[in-house]
C-alpha atoms as a PDB file:
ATOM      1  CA  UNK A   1      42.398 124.657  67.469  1.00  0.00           C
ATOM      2  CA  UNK A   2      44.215 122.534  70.033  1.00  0.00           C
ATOM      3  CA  UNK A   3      47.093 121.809  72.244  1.00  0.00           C
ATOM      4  CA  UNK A   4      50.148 119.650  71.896  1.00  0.00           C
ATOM      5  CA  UNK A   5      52.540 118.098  74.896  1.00  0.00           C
ATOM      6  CA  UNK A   6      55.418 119.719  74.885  1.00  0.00           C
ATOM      7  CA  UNK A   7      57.700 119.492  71.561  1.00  0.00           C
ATOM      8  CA  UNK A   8      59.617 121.452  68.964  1.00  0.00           C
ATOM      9  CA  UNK A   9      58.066 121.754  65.842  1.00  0.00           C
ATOM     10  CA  UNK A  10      60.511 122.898  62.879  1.00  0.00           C
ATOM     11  CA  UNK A  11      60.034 123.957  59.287  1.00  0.00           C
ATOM     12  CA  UNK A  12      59.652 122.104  56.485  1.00  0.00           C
ATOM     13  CA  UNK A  13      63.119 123.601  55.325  1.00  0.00           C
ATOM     14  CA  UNK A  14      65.501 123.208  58.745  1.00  0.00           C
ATOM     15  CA  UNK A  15      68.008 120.897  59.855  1.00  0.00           C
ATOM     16  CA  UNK A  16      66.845 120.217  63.429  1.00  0.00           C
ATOM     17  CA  UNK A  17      70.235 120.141  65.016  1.00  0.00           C
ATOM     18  CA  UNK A  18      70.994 123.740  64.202  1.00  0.00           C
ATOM     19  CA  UNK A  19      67.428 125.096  65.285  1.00  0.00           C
ATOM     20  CA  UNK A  20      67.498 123.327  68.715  1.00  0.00           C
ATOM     21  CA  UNK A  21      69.169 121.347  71.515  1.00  0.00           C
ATOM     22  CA  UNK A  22      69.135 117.833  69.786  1.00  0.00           C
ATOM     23  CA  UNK A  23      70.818 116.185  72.600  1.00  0.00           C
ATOM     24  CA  UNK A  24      68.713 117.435  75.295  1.00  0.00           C
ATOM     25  CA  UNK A  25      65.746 116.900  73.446  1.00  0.00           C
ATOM     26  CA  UNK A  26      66.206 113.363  72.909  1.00  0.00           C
ATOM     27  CA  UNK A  27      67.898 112.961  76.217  1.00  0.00           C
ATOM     28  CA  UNK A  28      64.718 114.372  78.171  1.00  0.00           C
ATOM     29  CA  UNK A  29      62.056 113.207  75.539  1.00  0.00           C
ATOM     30  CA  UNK A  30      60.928 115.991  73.951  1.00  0.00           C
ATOM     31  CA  UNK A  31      59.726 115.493  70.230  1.00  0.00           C
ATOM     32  CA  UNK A  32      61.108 117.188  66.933  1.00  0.00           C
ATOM     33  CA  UNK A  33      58.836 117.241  64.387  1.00  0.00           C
ATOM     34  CA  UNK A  34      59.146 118.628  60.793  1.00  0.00           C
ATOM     35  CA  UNK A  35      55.949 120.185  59.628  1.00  0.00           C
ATOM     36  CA  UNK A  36      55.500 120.619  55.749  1.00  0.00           C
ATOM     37  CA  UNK A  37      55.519 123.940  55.956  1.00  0.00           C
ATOM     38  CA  UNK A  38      57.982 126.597  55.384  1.00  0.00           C
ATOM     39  CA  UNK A  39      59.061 128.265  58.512  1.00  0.00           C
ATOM     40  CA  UNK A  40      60.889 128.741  61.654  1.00  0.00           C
ATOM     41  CA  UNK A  41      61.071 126.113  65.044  1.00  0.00           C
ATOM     42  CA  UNK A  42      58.056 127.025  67.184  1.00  0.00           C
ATOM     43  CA  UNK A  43      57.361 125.815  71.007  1.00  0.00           C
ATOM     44  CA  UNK A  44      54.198 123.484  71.483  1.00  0.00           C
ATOM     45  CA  UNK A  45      53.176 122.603  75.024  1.00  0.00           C
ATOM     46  CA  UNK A  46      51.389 124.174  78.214  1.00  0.00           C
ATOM     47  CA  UNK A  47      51.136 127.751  77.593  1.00  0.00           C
ATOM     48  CA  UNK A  48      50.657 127.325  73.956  1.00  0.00           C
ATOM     49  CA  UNK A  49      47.738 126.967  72.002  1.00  0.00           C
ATOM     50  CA  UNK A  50      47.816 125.969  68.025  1.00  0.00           C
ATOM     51  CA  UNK A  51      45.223 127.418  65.022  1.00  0.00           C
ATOM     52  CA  UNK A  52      44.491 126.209  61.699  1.00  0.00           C
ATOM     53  CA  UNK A  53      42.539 127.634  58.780  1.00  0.00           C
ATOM     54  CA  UNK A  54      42.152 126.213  55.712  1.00  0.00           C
ATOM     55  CA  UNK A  55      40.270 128.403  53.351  1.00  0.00           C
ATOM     56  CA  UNK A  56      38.675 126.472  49.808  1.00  0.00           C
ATOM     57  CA  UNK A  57      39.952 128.077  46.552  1.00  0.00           C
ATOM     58  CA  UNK A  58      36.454 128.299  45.714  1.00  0.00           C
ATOM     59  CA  UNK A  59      35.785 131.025  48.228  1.00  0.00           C
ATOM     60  CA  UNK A  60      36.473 134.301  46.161  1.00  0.00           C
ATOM     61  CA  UNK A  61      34.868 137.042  48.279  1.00  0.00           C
ATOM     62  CA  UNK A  62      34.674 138.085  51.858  1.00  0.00           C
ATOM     63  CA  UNK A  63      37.409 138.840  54.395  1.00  0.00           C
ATOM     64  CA  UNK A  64      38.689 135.114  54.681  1.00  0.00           C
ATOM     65  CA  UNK A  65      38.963 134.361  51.059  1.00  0.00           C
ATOM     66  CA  UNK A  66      41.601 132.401  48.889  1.00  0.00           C
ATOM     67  CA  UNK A  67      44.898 134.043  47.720  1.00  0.00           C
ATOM     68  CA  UNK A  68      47.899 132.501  46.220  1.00  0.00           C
ATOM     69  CA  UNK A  69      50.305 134.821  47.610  1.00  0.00           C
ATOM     70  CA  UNK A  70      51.999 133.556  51.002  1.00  0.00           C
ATOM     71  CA  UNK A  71      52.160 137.639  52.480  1.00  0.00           C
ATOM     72  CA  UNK A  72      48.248 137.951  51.388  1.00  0.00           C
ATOM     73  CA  UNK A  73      47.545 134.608  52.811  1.00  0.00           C
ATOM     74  CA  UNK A  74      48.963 135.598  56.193  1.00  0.00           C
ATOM     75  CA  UNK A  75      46.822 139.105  56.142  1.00  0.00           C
ATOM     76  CA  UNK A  76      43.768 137.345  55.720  1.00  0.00           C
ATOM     77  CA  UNK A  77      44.223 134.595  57.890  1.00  0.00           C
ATOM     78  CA  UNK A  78      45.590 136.890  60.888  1.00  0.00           C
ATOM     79  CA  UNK A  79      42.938 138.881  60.235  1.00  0.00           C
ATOM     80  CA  UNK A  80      40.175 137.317  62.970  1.00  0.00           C
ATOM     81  CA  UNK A  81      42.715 135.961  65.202  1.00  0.00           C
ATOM     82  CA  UNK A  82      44.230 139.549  65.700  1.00  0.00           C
ATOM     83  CA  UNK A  83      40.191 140.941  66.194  1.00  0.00           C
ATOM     84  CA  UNK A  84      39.215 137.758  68.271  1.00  0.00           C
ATOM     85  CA  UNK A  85      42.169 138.796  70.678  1.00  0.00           C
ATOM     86  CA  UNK A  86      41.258 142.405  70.538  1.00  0.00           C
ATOM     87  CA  UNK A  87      37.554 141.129  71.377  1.00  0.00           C
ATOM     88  CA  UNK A  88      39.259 139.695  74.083  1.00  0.00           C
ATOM     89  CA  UNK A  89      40.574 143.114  75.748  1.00  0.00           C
ATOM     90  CA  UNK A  90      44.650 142.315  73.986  1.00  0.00           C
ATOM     91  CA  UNK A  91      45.674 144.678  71.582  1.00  0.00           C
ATOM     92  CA  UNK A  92      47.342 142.673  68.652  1.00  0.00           C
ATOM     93  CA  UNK A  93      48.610 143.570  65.275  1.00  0.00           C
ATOM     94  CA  UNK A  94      50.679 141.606  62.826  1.00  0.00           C
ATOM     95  CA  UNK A  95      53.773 142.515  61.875  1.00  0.00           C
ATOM     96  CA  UNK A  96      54.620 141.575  58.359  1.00  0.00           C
ATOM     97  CA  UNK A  97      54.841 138.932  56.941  1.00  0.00           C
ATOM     98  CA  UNK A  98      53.926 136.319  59.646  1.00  0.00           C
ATOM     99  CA  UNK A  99      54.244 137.307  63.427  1.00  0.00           C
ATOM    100  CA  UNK A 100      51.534 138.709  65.437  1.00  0.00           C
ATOM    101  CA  UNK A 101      52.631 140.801  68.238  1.00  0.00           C
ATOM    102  CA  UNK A 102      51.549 142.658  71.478  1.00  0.00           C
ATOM    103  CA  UNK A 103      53.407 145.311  73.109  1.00  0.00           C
ATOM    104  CA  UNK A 104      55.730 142.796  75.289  1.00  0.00           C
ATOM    105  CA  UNK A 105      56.646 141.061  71.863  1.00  0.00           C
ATOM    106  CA  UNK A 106      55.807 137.695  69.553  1.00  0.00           C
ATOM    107  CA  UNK A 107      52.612 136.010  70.890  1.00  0.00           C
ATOM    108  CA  UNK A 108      51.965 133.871  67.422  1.00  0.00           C
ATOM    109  CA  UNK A 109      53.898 132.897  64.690  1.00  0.00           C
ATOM    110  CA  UNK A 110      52.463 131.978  61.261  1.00  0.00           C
ATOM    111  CA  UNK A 111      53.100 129.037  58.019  1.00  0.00           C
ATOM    112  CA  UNK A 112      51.415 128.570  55.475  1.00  0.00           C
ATOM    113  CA  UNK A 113      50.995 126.137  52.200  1.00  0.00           C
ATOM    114  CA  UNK A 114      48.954 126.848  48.856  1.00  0.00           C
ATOM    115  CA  UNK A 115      47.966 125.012  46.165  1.00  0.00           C
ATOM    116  CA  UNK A 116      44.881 125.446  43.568  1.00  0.00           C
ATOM    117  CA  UNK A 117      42.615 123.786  45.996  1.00  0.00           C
ATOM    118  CA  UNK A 118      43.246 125.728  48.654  1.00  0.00           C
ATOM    119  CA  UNK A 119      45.967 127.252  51.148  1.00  0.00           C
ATOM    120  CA  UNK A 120      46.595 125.896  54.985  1.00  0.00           C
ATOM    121  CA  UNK A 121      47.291 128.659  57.507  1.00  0.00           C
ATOM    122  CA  UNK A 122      48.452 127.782  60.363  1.00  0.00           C
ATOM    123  CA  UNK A 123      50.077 129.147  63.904  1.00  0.00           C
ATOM    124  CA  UNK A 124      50.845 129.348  67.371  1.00  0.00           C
ATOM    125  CA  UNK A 125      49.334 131.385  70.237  1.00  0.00           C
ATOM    126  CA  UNK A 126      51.522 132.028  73.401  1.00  0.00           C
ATOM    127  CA  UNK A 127      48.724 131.955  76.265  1.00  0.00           C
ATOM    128  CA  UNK A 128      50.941 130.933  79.384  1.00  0.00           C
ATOM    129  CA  UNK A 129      53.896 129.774  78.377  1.00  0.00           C
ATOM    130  CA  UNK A 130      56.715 129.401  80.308  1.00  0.00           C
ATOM    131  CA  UNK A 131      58.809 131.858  78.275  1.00  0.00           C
ATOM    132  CA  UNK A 132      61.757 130.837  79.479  1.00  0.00           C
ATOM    133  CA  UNK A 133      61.428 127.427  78.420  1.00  0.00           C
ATOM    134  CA  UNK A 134      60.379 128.891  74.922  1.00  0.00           C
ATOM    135  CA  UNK A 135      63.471 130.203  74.697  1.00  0.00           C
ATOM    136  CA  UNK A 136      65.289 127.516  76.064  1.00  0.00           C
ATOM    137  CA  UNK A 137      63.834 124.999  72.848  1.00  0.00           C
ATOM    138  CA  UNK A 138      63.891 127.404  69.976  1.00  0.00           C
ATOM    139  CA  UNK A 139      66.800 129.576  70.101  1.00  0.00           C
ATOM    140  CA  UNK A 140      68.418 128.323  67.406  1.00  0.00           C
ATOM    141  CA  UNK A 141      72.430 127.619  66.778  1.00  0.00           C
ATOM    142  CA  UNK A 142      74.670 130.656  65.925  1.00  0.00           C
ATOM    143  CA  UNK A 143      76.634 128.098  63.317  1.00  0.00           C
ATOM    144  CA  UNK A 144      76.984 129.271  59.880  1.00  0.00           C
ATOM    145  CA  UNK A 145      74.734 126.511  57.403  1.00  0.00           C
ATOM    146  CA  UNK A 146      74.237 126.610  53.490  1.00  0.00           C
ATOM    147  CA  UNK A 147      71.780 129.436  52.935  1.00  0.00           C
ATOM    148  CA  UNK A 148      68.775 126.546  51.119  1.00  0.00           C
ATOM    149  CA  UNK A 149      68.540 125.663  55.158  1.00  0.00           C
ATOM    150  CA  UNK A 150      65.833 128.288  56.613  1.00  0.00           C
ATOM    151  CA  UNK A 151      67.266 129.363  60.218  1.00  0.00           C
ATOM    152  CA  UNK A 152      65.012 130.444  62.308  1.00  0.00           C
ATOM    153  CA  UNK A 153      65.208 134.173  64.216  1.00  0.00           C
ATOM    154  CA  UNK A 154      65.765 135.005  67.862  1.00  0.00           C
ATOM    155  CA  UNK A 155      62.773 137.349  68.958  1.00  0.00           C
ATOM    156  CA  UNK A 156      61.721 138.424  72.036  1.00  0.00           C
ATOM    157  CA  UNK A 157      58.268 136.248  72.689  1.00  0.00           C
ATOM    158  CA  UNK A 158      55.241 137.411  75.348  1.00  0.00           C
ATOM    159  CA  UNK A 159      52.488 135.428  76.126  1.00  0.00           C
ATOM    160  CA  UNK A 160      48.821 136.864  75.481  1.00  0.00           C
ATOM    161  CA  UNK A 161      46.861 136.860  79.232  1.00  0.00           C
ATOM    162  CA  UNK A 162      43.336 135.256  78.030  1.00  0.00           C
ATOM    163  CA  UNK A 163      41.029 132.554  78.957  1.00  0.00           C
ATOM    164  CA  UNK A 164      41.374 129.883  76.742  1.00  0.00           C
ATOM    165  CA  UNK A 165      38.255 128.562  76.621  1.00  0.00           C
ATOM    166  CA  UNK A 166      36.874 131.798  76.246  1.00  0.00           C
ATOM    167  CA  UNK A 167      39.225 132.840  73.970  1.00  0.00           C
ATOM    168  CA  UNK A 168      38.387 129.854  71.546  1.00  0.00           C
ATOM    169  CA  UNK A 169      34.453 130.696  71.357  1.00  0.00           C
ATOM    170  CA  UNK A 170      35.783 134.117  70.452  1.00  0.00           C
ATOM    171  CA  UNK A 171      38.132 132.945  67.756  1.00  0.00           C
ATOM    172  CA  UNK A 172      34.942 130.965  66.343  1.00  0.00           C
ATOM    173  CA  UNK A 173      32.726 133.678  66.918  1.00  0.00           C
ATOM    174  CA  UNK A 174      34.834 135.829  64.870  1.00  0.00           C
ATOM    175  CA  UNK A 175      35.097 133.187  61.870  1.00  0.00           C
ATOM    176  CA  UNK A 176      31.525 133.022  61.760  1.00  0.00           C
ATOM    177  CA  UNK A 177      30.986 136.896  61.695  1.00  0.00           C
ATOM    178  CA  UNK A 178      33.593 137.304  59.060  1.00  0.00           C
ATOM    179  CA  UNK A 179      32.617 134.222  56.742  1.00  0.00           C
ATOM    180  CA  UNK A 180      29.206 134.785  56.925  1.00  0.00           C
ATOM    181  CA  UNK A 181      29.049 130.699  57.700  1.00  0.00           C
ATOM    182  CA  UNK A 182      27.683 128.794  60.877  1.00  0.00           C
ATOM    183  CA  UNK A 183      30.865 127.174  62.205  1.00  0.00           C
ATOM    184  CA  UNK A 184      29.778 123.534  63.045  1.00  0.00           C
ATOM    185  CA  UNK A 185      31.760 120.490  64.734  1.00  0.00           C
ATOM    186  CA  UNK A 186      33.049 117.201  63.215  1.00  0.00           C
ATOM    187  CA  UNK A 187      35.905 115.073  63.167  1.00  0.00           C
ATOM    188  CA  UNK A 188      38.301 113.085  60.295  1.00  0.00           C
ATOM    189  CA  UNK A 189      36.752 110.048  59.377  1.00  0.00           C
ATOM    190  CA  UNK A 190      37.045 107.179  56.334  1.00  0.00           C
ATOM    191  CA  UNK A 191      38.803 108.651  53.796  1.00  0.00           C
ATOM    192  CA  UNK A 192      40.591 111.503  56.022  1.00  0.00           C
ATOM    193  CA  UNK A 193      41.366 109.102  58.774  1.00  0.00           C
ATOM    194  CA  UNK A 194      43.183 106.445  56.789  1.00  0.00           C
ATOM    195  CA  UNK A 195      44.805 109.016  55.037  1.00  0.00           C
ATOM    196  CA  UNK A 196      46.409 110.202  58.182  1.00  0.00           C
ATOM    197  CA  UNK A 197      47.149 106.668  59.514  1.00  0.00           C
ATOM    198  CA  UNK A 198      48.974 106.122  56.034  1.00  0.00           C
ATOM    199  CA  UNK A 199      50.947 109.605  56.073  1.00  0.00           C
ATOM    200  CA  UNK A 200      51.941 109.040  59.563  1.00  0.00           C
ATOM    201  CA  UNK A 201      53.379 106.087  59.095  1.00  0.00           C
ATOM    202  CA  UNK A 202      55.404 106.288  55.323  1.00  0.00           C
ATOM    203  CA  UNK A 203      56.303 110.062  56.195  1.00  0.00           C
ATOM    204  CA  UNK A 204      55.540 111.687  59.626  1.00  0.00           C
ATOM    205  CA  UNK A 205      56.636 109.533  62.109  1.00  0.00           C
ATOM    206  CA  UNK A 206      60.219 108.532  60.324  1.00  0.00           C
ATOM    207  CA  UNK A 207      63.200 110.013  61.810  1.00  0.00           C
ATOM    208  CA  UNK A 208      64.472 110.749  58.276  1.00  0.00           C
ATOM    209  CA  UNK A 209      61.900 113.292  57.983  1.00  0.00           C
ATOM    210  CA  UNK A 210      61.701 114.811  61.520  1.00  0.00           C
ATOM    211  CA  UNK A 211      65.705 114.722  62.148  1.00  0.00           C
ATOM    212  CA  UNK A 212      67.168 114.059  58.575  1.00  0.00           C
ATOM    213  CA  UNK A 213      68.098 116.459  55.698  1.00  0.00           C
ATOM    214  CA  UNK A 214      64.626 117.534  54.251  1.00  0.00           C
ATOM    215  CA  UNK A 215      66.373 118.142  50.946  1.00  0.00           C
ATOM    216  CA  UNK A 216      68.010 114.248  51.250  1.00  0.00           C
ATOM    217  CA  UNK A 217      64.483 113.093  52.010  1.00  0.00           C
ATOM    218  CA  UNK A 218      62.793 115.404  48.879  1.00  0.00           C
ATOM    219  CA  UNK A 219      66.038 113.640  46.863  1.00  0.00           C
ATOM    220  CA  UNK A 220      65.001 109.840  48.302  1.00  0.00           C
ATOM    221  CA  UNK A 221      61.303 110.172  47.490  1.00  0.00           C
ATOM    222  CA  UNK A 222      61.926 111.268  43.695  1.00  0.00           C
ATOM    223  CA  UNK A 223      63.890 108.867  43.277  1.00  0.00           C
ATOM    224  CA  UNK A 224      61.598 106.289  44.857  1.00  0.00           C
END
């Protein structure tokens, strides 16, 4: 879990100047960044708080177990984030495939990726957002684009009242309950950190990929 400065993250799929205010971005300094997953443009920064799970192929049983399919993926991994919230005195439920939602509307939305190792799960969690500043960054462009572009959707977004801190030992809590595994600390290190310092520099920090055609870039590194 962790937060981000304020930025718009898009999906792996999106042309960024249809799913946001470029020019304002870039004018006031607000990152776009492509993620490599499928998706919708989500708000990161104060107010917003980001989750990962990345569940082992090799774990066949239990609540939080592998699956291949992207709408079983997103059941399981919602799963103890919508129970550590209701732990937390919010009532939560997702709403198929990929948005978890309270009363007032959207507090997370939800990516994932899968391959025979493994699947990522990943999303947001609205905890104090300034909604109005949500909306201002994601609501995306009402111009028609080829239909291989995902667009993201216009919902109505609520933020989930919660001590973070709190919150976050409850999340945890609630992995280790489910998993039936202590939940310990660490950090990246030799082989995962130069791995990120080489990724970030061939791939994520390029404007090609953040602000380019992903399907020009996909095109480029084939042919490379």
């Amino acid at each position: 879990m962790w937060e981000n400065r304020e930025s718009v993250i898009i999906g792996r799929a999106q042309l960024a100047r249809f799913e946001t205010d470029l020019d304002y971005c870039v004018s006031h300094g607000v990152p776009v960044v492509r993620r490599f997953t499928a998706g919708g443009a989500v708000y990161n920064g104060p107010g917003n708080l980001n989750w990962s799970l990345f569940v082992s192929s090799g774990v066949g049983s239990g609540e939080l177990r592998y699956e291949s399919s992207p709408h079983a993926i997103f059941r399981r991994a919602s799963t103890p984030l919508v129970r550590a919230l209701q732990a937390s005195g919010v009532t939560a439920r997702l709403d198929p495939p990929n948005r978890i939602l309270v009363g007032e509307g959207k507090v997370s939305g939800m990516a994932a990726y899968v391959s025979r190792k493994g699947f990522l799960c990943h999303g947001t969690l609205l905890v104090g957002a300034d909604l109005e500043r949500v909306r201002s960054l994601t609501t995306p462009s009402s111009e028609a684009i080829a239909r291989r572009y995902t667009r993201s959707r216009d919902h109505r977004t609520a933020n989930v009242r919660v001590d973070v801190d709190s919150f976050i030992h409850t999340f945890v809590s609630t992995l280790a309950e489910e998993t039936r595994m202590p939940v310990d600390d660490a950090t990246p290190e030799g082989e995962e950190s130069s791995l990120a310092a080489d990724l970030l520099e061939s791939k994520y920090r390029r404007e090609a990929w953040n602000l380019g055609d992903p399907f020009a870039w996909k095109e480029e590194r084939a042919r490379a």
